[in-house]
PDB file of N, CA and C in Angstrom:
ATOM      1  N   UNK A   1      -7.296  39.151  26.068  1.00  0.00           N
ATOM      2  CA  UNK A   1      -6.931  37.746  25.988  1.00  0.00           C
ATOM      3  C   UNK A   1      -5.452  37.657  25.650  1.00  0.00           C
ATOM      4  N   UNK A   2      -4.340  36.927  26.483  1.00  0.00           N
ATOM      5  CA  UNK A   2      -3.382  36.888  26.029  1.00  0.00           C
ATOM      6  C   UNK A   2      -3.295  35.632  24.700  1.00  0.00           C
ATOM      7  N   UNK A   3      -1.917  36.076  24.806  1.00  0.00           N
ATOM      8  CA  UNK A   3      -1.147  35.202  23.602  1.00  0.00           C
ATOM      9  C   UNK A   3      -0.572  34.107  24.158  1.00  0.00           C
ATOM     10  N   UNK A   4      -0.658  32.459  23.257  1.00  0.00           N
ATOM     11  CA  UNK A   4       0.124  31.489  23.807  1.00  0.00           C
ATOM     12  C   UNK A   4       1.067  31.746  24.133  1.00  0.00           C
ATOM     13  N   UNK A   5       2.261  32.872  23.160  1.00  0.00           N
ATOM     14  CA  UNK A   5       3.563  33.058  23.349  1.00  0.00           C
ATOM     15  C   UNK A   5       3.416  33.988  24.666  1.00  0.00           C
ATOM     16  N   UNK A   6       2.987  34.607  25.148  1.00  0.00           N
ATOM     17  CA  UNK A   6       2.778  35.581  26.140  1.00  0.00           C
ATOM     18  C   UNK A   6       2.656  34.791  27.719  1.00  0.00           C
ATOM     19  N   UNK A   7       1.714  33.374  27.967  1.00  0.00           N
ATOM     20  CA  UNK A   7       1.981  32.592  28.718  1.00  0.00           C
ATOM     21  C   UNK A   7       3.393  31.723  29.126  1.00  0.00           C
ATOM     22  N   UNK A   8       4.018  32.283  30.771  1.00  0.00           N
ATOM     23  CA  UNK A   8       5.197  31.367  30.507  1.00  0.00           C
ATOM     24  C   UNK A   8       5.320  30.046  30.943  1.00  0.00           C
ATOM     25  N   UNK A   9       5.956  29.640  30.841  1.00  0.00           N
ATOM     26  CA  UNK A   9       6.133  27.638  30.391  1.00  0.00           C
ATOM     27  C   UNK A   9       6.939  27.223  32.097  1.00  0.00           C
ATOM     28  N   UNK A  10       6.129  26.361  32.222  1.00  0.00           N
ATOM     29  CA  UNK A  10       6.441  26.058  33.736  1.00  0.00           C
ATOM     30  C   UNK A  10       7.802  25.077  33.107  1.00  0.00           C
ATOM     31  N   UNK A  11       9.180  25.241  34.248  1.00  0.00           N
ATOM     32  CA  UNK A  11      10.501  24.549  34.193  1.00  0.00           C
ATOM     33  C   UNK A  11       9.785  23.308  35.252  1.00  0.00           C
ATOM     34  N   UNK A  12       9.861  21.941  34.116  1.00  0.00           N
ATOM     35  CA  UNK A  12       9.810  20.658  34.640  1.00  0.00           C
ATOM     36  C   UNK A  12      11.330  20.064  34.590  1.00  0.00           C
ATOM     37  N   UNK A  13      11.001  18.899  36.062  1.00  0.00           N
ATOM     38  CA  UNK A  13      12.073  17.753  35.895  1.00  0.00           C
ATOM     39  C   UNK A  13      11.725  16.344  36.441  1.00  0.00           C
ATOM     40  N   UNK A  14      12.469  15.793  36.169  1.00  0.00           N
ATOM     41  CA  UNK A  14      12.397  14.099  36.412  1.00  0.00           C
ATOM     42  C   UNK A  14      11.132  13.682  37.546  1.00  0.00           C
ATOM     43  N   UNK A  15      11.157  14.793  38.216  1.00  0.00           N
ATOM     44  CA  UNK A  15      10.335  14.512  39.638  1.00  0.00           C
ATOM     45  C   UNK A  15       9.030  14.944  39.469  1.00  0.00           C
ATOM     46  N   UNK A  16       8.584  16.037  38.260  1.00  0.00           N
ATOM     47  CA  UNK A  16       7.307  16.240  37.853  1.00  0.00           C
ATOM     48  C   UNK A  16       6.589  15.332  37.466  1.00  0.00           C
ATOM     49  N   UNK A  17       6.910  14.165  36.774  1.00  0.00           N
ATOM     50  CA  UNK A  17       6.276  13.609  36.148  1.00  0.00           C
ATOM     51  C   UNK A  17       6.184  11.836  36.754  1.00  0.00           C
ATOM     52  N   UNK A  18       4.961  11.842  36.745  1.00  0.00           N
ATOM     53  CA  UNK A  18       4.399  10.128  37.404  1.00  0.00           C
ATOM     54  C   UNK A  18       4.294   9.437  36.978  1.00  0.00           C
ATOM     55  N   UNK A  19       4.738   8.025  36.562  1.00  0.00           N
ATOM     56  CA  UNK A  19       3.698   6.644  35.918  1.00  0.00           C
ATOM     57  C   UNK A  19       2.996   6.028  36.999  1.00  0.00           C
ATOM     58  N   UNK A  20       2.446   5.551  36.464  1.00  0.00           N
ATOM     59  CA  UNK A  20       1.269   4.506  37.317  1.00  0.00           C
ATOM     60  C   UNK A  20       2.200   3.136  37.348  1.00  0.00           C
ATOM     61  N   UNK A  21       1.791   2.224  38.093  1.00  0.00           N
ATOM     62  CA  UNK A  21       2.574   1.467  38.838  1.00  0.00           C
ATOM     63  C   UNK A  21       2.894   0.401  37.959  1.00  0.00           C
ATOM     64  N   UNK A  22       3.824   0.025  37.232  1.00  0.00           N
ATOM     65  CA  UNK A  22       4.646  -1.292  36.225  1.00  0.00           C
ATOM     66  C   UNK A  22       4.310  -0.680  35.220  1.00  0.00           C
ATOM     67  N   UNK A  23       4.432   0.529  34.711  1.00  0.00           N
ATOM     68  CA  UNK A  23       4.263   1.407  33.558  1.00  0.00           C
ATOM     69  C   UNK A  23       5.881   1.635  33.192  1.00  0.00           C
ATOM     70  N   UNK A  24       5.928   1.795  32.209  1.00  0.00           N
ATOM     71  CA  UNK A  24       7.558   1.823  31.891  1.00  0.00           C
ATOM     72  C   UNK A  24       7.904   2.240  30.180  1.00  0.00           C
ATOM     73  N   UNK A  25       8.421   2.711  29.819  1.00  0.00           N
ATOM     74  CA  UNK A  25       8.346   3.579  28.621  1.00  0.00           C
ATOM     75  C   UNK A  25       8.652   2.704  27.684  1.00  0.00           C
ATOM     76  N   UNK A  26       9.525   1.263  27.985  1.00  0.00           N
ATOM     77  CA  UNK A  26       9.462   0.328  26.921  1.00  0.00           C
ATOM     78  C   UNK A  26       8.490  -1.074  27.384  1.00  0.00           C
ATOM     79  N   UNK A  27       7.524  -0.663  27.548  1.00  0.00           N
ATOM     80  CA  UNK A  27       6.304  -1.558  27.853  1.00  0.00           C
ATOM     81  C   UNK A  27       6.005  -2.467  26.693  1.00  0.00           C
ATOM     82  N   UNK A  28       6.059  -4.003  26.974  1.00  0.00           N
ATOM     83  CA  UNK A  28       5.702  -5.027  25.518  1.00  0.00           C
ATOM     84  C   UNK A  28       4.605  -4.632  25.329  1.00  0.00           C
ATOM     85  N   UNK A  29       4.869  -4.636  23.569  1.00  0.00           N
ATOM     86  CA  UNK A  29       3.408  -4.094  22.641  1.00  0.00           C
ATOM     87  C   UNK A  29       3.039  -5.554  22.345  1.00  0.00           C
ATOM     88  N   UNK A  30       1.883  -5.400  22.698  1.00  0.00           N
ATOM     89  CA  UNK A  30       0.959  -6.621  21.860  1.00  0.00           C
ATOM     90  C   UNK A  30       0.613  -6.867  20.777  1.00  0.00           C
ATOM     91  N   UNK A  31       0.483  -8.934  20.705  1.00  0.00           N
ATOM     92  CA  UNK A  31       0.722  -8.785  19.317  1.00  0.00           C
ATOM     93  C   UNK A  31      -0.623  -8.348  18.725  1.00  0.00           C
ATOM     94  N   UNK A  32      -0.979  -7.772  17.308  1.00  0.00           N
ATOM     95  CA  UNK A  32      -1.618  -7.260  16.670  1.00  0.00           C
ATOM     96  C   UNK A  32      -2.432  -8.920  15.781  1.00  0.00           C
ATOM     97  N   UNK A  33      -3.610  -8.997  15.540  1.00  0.00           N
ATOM     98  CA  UNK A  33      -3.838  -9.705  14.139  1.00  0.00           C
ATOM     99  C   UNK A  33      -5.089  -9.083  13.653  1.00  0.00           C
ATOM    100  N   UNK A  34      -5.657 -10.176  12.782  1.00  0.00           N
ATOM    101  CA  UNK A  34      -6.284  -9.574  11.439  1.00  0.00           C
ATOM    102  C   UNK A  34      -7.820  -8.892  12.015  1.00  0.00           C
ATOM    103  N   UNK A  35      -8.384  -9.535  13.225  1.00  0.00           N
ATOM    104  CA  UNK A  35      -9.264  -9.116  13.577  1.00  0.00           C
ATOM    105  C   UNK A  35      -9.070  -7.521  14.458  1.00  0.00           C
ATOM    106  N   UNK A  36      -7.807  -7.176  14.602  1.00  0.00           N
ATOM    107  CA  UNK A  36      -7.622  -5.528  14.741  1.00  0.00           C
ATOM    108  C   UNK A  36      -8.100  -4.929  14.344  1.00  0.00           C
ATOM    109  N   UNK A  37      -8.250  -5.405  12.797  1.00  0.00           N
ATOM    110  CA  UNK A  37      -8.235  -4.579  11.916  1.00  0.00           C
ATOM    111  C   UNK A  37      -9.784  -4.538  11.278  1.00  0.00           C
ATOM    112  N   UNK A  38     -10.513  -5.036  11.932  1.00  0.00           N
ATOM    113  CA  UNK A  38     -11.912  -5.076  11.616  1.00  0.00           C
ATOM    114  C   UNK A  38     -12.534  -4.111  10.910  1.00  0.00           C
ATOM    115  N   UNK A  39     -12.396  -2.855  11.507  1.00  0.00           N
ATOM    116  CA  UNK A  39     -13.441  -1.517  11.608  1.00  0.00           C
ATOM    117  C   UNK A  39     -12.523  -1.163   9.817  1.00  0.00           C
ATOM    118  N   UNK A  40     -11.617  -1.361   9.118  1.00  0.00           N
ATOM    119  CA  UNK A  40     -11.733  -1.057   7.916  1.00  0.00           C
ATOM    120  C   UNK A  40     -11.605  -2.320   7.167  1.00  0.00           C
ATOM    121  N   UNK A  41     -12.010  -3.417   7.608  1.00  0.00           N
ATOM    122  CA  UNK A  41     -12.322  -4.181   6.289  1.00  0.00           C
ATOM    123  C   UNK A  41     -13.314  -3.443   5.340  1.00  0.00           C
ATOM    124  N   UNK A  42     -14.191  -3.179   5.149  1.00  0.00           N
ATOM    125  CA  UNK A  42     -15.275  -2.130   4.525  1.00  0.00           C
ATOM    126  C   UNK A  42     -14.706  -1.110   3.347  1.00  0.00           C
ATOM    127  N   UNK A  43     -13.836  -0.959   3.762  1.00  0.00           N
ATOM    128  CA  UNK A  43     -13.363   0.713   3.099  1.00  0.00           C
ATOM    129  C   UNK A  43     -12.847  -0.344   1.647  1.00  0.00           C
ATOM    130  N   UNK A  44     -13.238   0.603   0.681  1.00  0.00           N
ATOM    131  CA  UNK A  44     -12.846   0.269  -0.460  1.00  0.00           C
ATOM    132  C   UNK A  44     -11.496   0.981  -1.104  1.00  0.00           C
ATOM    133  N   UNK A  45     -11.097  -0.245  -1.682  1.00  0.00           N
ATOM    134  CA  UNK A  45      -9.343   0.316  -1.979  1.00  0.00           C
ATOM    135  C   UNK A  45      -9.502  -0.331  -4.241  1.00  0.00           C
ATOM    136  N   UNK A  46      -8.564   0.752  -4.620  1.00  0.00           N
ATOM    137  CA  UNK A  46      -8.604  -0.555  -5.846  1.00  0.00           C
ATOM    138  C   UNK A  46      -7.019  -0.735  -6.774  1.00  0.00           C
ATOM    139  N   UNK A  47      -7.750  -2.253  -6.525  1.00  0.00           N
ATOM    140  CA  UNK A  47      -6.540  -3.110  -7.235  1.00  0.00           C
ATOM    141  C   UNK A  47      -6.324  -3.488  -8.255  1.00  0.00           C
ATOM    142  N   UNK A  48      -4.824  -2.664  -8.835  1.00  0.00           N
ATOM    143  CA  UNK A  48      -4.894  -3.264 -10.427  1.00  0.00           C
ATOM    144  C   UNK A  48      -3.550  -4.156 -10.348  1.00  0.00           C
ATOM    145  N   UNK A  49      -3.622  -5.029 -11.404  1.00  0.00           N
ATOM    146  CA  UNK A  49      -2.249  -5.918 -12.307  1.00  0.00           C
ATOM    147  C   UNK A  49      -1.886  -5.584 -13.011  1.00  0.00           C
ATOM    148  N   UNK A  50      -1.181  -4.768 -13.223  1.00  0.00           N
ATOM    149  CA  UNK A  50      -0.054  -4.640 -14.672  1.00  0.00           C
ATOM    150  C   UNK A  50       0.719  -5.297 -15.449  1.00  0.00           C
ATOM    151  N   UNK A  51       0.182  -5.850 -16.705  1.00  0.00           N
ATOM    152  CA  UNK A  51       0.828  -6.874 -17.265  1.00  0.00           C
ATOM    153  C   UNK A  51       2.063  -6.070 -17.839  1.00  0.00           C
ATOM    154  N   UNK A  52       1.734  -4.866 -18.563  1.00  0.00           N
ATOM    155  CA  UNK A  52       2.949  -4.258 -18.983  1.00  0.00           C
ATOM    156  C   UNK A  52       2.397  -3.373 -19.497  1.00  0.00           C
ATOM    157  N   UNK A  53       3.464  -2.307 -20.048  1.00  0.00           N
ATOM    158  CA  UNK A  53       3.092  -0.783 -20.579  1.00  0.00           C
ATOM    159  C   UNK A  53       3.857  -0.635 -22.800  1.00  0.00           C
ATOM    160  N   UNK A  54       2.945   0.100 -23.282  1.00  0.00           N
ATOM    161  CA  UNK A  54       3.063   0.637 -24.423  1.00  0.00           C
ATOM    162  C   UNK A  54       2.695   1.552 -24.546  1.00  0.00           C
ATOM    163  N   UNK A  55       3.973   2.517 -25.439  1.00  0.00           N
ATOM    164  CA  UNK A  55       3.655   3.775 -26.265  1.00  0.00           C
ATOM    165  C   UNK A  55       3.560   3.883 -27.595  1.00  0.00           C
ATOM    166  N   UNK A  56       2.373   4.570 -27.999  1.00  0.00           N
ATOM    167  CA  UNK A  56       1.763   4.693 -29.411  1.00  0.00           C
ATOM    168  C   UNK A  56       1.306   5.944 -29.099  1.00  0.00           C
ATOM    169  N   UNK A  57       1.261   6.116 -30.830  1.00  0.00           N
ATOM    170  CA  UNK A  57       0.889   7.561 -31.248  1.00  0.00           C
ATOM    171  C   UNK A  57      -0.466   7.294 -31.059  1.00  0.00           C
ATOM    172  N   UNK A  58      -1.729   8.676 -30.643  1.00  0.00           N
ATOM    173  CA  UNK A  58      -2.911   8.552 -30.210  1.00  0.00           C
ATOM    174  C   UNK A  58      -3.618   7.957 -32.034  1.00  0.00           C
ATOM    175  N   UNK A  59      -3.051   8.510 -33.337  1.00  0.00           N
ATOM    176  CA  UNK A  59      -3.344   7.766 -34.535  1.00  0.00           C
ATOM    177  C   UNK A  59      -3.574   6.836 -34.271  1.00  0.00           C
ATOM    178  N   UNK A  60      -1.978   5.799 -34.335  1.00  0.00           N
ATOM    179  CA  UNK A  60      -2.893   4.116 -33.986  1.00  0.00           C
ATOM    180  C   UNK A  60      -3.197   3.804 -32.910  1.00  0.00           C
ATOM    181  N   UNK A  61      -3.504   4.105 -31.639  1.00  0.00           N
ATOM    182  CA  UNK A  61      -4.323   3.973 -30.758  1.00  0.00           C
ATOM    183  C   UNK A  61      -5.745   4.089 -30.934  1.00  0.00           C
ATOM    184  N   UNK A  62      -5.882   4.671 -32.172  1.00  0.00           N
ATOM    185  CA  UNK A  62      -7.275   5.081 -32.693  1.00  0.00           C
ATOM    186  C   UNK A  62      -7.794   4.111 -33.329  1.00  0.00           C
ATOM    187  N   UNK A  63      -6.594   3.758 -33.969  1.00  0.00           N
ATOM    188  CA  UNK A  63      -7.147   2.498 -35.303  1.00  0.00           C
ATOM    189  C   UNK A  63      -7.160   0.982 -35.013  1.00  0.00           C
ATOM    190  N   UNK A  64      -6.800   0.453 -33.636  1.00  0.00           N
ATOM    191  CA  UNK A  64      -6.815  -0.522 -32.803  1.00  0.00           C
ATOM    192  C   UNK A  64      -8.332  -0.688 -32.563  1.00  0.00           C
ATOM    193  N   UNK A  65      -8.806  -2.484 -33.621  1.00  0.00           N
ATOM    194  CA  UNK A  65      -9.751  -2.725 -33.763  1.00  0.00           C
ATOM    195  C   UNK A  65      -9.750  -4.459 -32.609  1.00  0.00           C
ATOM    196  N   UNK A  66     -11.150  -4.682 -32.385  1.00  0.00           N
ATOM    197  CA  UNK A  66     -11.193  -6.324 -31.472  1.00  0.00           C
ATOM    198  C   UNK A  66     -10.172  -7.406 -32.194  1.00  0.00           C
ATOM    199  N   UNK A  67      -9.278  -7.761 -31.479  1.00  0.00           N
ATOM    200  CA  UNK A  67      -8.578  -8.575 -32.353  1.00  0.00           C
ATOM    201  C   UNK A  67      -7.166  -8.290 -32.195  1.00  0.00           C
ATOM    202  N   UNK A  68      -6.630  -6.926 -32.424  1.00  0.00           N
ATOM    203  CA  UNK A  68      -5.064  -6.173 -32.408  1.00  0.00           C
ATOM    204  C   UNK A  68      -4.353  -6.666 -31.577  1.00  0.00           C
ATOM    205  N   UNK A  69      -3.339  -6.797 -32.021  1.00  0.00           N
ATOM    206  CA  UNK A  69      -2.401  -7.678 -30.945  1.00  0.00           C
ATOM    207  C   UNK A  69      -1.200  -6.495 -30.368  1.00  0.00           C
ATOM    208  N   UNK A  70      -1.327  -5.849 -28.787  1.00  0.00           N
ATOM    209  CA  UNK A  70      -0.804  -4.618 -28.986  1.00  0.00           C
ATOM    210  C   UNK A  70       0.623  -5.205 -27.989  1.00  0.00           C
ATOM    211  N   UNK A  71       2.076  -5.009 -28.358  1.00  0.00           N
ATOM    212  CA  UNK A  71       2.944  -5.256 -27.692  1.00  0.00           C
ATOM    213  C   UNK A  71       3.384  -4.407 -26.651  1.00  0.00           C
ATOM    214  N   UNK A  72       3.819  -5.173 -25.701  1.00  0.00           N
ATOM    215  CA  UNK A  72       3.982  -4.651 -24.065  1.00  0.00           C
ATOM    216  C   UNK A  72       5.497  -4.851 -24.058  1.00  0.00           C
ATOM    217  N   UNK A  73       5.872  -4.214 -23.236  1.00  0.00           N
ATOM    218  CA  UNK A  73       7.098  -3.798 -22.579  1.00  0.00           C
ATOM    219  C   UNK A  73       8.280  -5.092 -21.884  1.00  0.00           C
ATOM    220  N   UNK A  74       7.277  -6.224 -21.553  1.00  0.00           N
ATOM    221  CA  UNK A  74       7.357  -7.266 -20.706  1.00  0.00           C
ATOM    222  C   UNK A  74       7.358  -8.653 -21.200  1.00  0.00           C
ATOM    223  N   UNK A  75       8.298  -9.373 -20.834  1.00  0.00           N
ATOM    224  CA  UNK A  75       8.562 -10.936 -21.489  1.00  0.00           C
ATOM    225  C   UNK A  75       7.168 -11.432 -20.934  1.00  0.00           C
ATOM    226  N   UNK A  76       6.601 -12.490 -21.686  1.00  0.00           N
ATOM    227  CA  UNK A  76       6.343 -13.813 -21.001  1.00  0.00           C
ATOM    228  C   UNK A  76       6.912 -14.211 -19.937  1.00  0.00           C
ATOM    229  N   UNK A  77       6.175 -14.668 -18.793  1.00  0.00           N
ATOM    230  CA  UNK A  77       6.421 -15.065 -17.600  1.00  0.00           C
ATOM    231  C   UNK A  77       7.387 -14.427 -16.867  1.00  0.00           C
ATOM    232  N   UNK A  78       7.708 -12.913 -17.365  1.00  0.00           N
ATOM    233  CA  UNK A  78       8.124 -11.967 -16.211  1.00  0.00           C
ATOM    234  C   UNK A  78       7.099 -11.343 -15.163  1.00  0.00           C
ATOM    235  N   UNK A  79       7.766 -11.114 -14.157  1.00  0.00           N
ATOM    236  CA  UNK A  79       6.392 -10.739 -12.873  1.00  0.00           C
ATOM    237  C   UNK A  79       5.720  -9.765 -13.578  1.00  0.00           C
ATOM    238  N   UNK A  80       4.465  -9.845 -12.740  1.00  0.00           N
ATOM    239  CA  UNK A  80       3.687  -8.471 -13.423  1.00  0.00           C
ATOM    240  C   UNK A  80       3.922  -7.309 -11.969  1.00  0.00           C
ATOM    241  N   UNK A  81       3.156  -6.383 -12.412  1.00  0.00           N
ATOM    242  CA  UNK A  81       3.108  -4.986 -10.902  1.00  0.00           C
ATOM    243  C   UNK A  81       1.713  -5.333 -10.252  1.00  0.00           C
ATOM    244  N   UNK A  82       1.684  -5.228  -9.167  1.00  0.00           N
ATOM    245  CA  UNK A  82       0.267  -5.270  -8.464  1.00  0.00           C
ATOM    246  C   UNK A  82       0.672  -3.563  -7.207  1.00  0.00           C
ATOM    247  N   UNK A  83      -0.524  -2.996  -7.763  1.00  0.00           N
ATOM    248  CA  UNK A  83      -0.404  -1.481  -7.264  1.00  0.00           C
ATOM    249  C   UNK A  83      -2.179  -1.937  -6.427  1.00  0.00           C
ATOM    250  N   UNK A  84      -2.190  -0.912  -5.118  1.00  0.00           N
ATOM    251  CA  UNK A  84      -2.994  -0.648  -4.631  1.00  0.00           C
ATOM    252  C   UNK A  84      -3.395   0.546  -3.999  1.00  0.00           C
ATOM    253  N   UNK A  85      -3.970   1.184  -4.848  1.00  0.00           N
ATOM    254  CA  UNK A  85      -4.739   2.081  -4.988  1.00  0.00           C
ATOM    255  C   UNK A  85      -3.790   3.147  -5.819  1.00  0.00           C
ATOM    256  N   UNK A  86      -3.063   2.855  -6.353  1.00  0.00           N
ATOM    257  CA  UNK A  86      -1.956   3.799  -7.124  1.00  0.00           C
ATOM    258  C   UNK A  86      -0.697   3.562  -6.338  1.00  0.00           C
ATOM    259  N   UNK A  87      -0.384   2.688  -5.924  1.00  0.00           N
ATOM    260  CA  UNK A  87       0.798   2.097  -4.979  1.00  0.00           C
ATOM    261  C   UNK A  87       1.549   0.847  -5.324  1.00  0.00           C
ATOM    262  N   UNK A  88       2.258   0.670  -5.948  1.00  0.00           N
ATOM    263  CA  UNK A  88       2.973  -0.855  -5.950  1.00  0.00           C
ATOM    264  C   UNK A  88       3.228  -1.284  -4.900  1.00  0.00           C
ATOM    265  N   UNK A  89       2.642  -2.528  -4.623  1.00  0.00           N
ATOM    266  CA  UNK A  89       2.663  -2.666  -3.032  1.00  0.00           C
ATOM    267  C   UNK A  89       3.103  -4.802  -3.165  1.00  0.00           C
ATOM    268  N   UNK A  90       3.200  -5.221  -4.615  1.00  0.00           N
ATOM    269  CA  UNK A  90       3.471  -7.222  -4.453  1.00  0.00           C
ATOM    270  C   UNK A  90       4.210  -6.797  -6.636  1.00  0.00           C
ATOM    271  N   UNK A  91       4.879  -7.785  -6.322  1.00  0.00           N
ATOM    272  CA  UNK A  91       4.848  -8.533  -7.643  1.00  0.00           C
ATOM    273  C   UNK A  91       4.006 -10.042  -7.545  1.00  0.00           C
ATOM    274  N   UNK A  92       3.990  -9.943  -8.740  1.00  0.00           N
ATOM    275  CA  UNK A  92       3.236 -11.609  -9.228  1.00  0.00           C
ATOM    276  C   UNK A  92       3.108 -12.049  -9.942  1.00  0.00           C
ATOM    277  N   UNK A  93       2.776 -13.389 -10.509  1.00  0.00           N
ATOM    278  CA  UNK A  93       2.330 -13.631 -12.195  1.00  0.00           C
ATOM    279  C   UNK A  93       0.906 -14.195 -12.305  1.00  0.00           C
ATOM    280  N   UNK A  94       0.668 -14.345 -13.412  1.00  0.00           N
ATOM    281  CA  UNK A  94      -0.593 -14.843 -13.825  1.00  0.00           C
ATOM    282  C   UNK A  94      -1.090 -16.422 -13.609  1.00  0.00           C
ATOM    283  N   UNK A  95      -2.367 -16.313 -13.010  1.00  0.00           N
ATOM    284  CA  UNK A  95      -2.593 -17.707 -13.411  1.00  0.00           C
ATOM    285  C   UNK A  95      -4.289 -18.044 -13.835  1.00  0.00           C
ATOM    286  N   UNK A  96      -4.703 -19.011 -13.961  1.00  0.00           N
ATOM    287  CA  UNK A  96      -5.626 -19.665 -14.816  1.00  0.00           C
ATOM    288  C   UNK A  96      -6.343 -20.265 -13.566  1.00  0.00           C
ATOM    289  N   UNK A  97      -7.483 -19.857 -13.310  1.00  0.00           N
ATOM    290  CA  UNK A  97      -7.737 -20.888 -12.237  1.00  0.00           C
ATOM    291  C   UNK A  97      -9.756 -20.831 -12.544  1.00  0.00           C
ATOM    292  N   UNK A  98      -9.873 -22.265 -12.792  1.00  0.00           N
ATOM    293  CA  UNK A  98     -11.306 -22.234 -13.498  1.00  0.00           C
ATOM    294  C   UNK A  98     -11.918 -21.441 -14.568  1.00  0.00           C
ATOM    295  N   UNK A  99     -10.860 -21.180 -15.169  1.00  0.00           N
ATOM    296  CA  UNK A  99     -11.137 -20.823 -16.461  1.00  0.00           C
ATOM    297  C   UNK A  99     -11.042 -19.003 -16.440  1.00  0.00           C
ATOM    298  N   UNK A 100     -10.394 -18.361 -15.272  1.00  0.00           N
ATOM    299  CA  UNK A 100     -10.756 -17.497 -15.067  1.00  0.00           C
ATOM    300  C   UNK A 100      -9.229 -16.883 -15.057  1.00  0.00           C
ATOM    301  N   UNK A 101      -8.717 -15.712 -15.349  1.00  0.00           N
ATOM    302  CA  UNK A 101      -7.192 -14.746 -14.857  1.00  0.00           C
ATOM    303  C   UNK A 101      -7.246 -14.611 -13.285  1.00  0.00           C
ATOM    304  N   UNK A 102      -6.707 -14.688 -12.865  1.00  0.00           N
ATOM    305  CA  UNK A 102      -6.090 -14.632 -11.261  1.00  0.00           C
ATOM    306  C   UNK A 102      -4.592 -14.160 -11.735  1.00  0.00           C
ATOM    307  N   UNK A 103      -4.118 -13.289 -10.542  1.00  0.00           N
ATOM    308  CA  UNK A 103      -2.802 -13.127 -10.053  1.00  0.00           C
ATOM    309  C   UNK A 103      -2.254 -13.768  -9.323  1.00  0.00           C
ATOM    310  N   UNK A 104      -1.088 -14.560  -8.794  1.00  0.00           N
ATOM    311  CA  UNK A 104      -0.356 -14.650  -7.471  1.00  0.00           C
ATOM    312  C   UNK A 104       0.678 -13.964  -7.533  1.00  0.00           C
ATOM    313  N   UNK A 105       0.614 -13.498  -5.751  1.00  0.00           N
ATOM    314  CA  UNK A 105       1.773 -12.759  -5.393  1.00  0.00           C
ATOM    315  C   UNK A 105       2.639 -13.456  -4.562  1.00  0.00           C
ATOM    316  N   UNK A 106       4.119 -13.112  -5.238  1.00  0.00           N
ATOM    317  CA  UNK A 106       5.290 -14.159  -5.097  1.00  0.00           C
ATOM    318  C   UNK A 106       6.192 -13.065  -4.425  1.00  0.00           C
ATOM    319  N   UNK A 107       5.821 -11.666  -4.760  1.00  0.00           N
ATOM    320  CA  UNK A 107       6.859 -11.158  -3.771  1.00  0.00           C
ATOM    321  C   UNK A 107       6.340  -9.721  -3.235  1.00  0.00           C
ATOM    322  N   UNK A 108       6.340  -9.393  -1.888  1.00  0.00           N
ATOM    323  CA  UNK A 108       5.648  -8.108  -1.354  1.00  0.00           C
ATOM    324  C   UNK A 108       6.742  -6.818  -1.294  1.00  0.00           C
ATOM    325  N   UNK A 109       5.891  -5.746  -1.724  1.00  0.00           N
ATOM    326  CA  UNK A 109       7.300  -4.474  -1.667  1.00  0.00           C
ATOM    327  C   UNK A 109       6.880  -3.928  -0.077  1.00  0.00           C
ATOM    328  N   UNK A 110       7.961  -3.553   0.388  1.00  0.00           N
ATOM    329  CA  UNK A 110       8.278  -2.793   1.482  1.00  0.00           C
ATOM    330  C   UNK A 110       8.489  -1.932   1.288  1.00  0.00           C
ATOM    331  N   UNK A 111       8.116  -0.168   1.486  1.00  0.00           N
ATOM    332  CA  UNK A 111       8.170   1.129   1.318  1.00  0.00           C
ATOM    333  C   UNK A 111       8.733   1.459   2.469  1.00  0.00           C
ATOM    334  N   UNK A 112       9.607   2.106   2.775  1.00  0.00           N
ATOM    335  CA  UNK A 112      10.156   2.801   3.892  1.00  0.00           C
ATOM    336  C   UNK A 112       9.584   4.367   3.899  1.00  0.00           C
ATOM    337  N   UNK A 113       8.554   4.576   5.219  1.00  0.00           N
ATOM    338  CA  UNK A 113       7.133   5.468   4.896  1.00  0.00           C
ATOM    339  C   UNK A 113       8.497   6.769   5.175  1.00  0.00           C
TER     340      UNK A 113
END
């Protein structure tokens, strides 16, 4: 049995190669929406809010009873982090809606992959 490297490589040019007829290498992409994306609505992802971060010794981390009021890193009504799945992916702040914590997101991060 030979070797891939052992097979030699046929010399192509411009004239080897065919498109099919109104095929063209910058062909308009279509637009995309939400129903594309069907086949992973399903998949589970998880989402946290980060109101803010503290460091303590594991001592009083120990001694933090219902009630402790533990200070964070973060003003009042500064954005919080919204990570998905271990990803910062929006800022946002808090809101109150039927009596319940909700987030809104006021601004989305862009990652350059």
């Amino acid at each position: 049995m030979a070797n891939d490297a052992d097979l030699p490589l046929p010399q192509l040019d411009e004239t080897d190669v065919a498109f099919s007829a109104g095929s063209t290498l910058d062909a308009p992409v279509t637009p995309k929406s939400a129903a594309d994306l069907e086949q992973v609505f399903d998949v589970p992802v998880t989402v946290s809010a980060v109101l803010g971060n503290a460091r303590m010794p594991v001592g009083d981390l120990l001694r933090l009873a219902p009630g402790a009021v533990l200070e964070l890193d973060r003003k009042v009504g500064e954005a919080i982090d919204i990570f998905v799945n271990n990803r910062l992916v929006a800022r946002g702040e808090v809101v109150l809606v039927d009596q319940r914590l909700g987030v809104t997101m006021t601004e989305i991060i862009k990652h350059d992959s």
